[in-house]
Protein backbone atom coordinates (compact mmCIF):
# COMPACT_ATOMS: atom_id res chain seq x y z
CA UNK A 1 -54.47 51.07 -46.99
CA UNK A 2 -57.22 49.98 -49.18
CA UNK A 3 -60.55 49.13 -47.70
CA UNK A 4 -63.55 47.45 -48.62
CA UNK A 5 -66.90 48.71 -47.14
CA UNK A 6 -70.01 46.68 -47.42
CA UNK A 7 -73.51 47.43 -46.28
CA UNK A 8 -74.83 43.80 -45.96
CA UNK A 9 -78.70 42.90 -47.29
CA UNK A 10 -79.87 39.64 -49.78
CA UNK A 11 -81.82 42.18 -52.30
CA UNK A 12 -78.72 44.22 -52.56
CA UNK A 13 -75.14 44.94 -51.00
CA UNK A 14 -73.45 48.26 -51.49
CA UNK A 15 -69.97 48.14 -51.15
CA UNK A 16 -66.99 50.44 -51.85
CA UNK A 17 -63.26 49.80 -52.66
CA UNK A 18 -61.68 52.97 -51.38
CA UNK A 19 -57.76 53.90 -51.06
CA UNK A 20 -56.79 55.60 -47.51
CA UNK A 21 -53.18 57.14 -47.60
CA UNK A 22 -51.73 60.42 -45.96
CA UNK A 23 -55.45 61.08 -45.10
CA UNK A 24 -56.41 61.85 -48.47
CA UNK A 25 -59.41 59.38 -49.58
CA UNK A 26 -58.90 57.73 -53.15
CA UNK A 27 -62.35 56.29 -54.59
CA UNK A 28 -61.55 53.14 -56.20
CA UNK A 29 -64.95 51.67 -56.89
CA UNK A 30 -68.50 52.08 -55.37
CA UNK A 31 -71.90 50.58 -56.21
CA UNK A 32 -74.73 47.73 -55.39
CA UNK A 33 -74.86 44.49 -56.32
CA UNK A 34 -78.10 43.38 -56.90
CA UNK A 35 -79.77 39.53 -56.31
CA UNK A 36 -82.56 38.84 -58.39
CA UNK A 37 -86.15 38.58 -56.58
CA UNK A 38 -87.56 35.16 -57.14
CA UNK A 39 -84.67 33.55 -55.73
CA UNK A 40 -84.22 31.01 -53.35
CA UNK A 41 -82.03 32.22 -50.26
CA UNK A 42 -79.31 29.97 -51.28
CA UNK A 43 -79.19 31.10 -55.02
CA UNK A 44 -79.41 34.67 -53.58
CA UNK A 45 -76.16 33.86 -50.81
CA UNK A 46 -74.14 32.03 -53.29
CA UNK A 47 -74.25 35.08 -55.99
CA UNK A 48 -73.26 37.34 -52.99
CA UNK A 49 -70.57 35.17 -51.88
CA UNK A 50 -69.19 34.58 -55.88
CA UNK A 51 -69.27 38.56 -56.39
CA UNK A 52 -67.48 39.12 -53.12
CA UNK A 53 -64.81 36.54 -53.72
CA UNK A 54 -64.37 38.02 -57.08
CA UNK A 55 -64.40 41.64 -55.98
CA UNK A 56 -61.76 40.49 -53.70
CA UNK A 57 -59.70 38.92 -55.59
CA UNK A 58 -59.45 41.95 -57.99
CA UNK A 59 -58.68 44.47 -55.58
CA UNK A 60 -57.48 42.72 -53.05
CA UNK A 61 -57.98 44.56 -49.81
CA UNK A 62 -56.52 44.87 -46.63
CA UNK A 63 -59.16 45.28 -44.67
CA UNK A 64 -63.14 44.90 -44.77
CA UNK A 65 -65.52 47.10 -42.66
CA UNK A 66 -69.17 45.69 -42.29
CA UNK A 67 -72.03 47.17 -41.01
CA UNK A 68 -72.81 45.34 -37.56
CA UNK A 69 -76.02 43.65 -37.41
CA UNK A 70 -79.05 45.36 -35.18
CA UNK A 71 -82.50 45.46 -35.48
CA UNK A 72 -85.25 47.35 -33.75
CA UNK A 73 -88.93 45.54 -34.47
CA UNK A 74 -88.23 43.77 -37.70
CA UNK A 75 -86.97 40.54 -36.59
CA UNK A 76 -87.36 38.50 -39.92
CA UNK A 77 -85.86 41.31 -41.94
CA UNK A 78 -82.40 41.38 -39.64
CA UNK A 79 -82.05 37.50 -39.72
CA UNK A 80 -82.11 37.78 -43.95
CA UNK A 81 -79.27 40.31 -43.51
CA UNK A 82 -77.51 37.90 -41.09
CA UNK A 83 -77.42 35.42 -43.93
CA UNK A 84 -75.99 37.95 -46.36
CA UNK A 85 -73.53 39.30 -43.43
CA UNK A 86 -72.79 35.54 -42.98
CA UNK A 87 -71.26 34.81 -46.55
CA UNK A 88 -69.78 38.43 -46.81
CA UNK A 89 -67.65 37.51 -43.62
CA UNK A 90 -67.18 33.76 -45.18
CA UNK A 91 -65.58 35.63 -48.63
CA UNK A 92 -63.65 37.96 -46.34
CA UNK A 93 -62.48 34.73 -44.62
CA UNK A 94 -61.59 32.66 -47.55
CA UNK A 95 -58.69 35.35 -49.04
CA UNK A 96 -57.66 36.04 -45.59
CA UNK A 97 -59.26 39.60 -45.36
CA UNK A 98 -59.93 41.11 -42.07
CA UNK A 99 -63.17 42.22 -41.09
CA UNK A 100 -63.75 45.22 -38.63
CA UNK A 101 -67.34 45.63 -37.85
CA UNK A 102 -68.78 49.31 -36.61
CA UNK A 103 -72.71 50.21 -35.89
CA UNK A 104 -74.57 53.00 -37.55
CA UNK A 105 -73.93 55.56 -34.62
CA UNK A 106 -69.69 54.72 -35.04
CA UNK A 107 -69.75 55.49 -38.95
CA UNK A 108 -71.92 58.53 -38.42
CA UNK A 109 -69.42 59.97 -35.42
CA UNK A 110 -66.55 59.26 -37.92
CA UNK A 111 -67.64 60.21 -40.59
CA UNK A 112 -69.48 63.35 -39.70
CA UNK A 113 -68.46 63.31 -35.81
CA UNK A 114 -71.45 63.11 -34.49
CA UNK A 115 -73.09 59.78 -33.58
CA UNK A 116 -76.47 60.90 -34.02
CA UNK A 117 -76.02 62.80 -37.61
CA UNK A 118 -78.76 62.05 -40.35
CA UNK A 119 -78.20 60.15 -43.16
CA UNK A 120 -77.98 63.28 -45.38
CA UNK A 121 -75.00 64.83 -43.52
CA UNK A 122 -72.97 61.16 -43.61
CA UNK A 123 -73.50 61.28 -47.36
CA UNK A 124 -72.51 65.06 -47.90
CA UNK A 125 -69.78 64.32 -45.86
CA UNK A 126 -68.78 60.97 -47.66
CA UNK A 127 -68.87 63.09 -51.08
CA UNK A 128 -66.70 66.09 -49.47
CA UNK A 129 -64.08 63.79 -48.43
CA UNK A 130 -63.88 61.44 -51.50
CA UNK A 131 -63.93 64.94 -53.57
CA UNK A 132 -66.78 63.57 -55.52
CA UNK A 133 -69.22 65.22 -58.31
CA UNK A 134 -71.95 63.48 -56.59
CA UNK A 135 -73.47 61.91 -53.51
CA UNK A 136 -72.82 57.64 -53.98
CA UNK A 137 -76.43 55.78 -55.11
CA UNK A 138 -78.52 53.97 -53.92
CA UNK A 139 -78.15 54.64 -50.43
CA UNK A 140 -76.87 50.97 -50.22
CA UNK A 141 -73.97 52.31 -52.12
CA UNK A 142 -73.16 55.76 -49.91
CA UNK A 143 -73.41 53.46 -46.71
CA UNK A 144 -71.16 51.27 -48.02
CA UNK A 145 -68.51 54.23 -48.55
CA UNK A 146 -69.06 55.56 -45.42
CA UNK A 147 -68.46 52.06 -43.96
CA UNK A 148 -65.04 52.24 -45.60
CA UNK A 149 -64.16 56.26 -44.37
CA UNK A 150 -65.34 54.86 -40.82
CA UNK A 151 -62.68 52.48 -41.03
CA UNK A 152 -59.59 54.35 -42.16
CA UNK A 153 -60.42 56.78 -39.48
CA UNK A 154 -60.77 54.34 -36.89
CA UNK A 155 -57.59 52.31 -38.06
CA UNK A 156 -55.61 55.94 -38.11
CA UNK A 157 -56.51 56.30 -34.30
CA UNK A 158 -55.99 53.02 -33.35
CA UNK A 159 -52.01 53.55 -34.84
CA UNK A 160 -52.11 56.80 -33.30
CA UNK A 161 -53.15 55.27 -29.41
CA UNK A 162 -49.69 52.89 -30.55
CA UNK A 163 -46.97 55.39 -30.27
């Protein structure tokens, strides 16, 4: 199964293209796109959208897993990350990729199992299981990952509940 993970945002969006098979982790590609500051929204939400539909298109996942949307006191900073979540799920849409959305406390208890795990133990765990020299950066970049390892261990239990 190959999985995107993206950690939605305007300034940036991590995302990861990661291979799940046998439950061995294969990285396939991991980093942040950037929007330039200065832009209008709409310049900002159409680069995101273009990059996604082209990072789609050239690796062509089965499945996308997106950070779910919450926000504590910062109200205007969650509704710009609704607009990027909006055209990430409008890419996933358009080549017919589905989207499986998981909050911070459901990537950290499958990724490290434990809901309440720091951010430092998801990203030593993320490198550990994608056998990797180094922990993923920015942290845009590791969440992103971790998005995607969330995933392929929720998909494998969801099979598993099948039989």
């Amino acid at each position: 199964m190959r999985i995107l993970g993206i950690d939605p945002g305007i300034a940036s969006v991590g995302y990861a293209v990661v291979d799940y098979a046998g439950s061995r982790f294969t990285p396939v590609t991991y980093d942040t796109f950037h929007t330039p500051a200065g832009l209008t929204l709409e310049v900002r939400l159409l680069q995101i959208y273009e990059f996604l539909c082209g990072l789609i298109a050239q690796h062509r996942p089965d499945a996308m897993s997106v950070e779910e949307l919450f926000f504590n006191t910062n109200v205007t900073t969650a509704i710009m990350v609704g607009h990027g979540r909006g055209v990430i799920l409008l890419a996933a849409a358009k080549h017919g990729v589905p989207v499986f959305e998981y909050t911070p406390s459901q990537v950290k208890q499958a990724v490290v199992g434990y809901g309440k795990a720091e951010k430092k133990q998801v990203q030593q765990m993320v490198k550990m299981l994608l056998h990797l020299k180094e922990i993923p950066k920015p942290d845009d970049t590791a969440d992103a990952v971790a998005l995607a390892v969330c995933h392929a261990h929720s998909a494998k239990s969801k099979l598993l509940q099948l039989r």
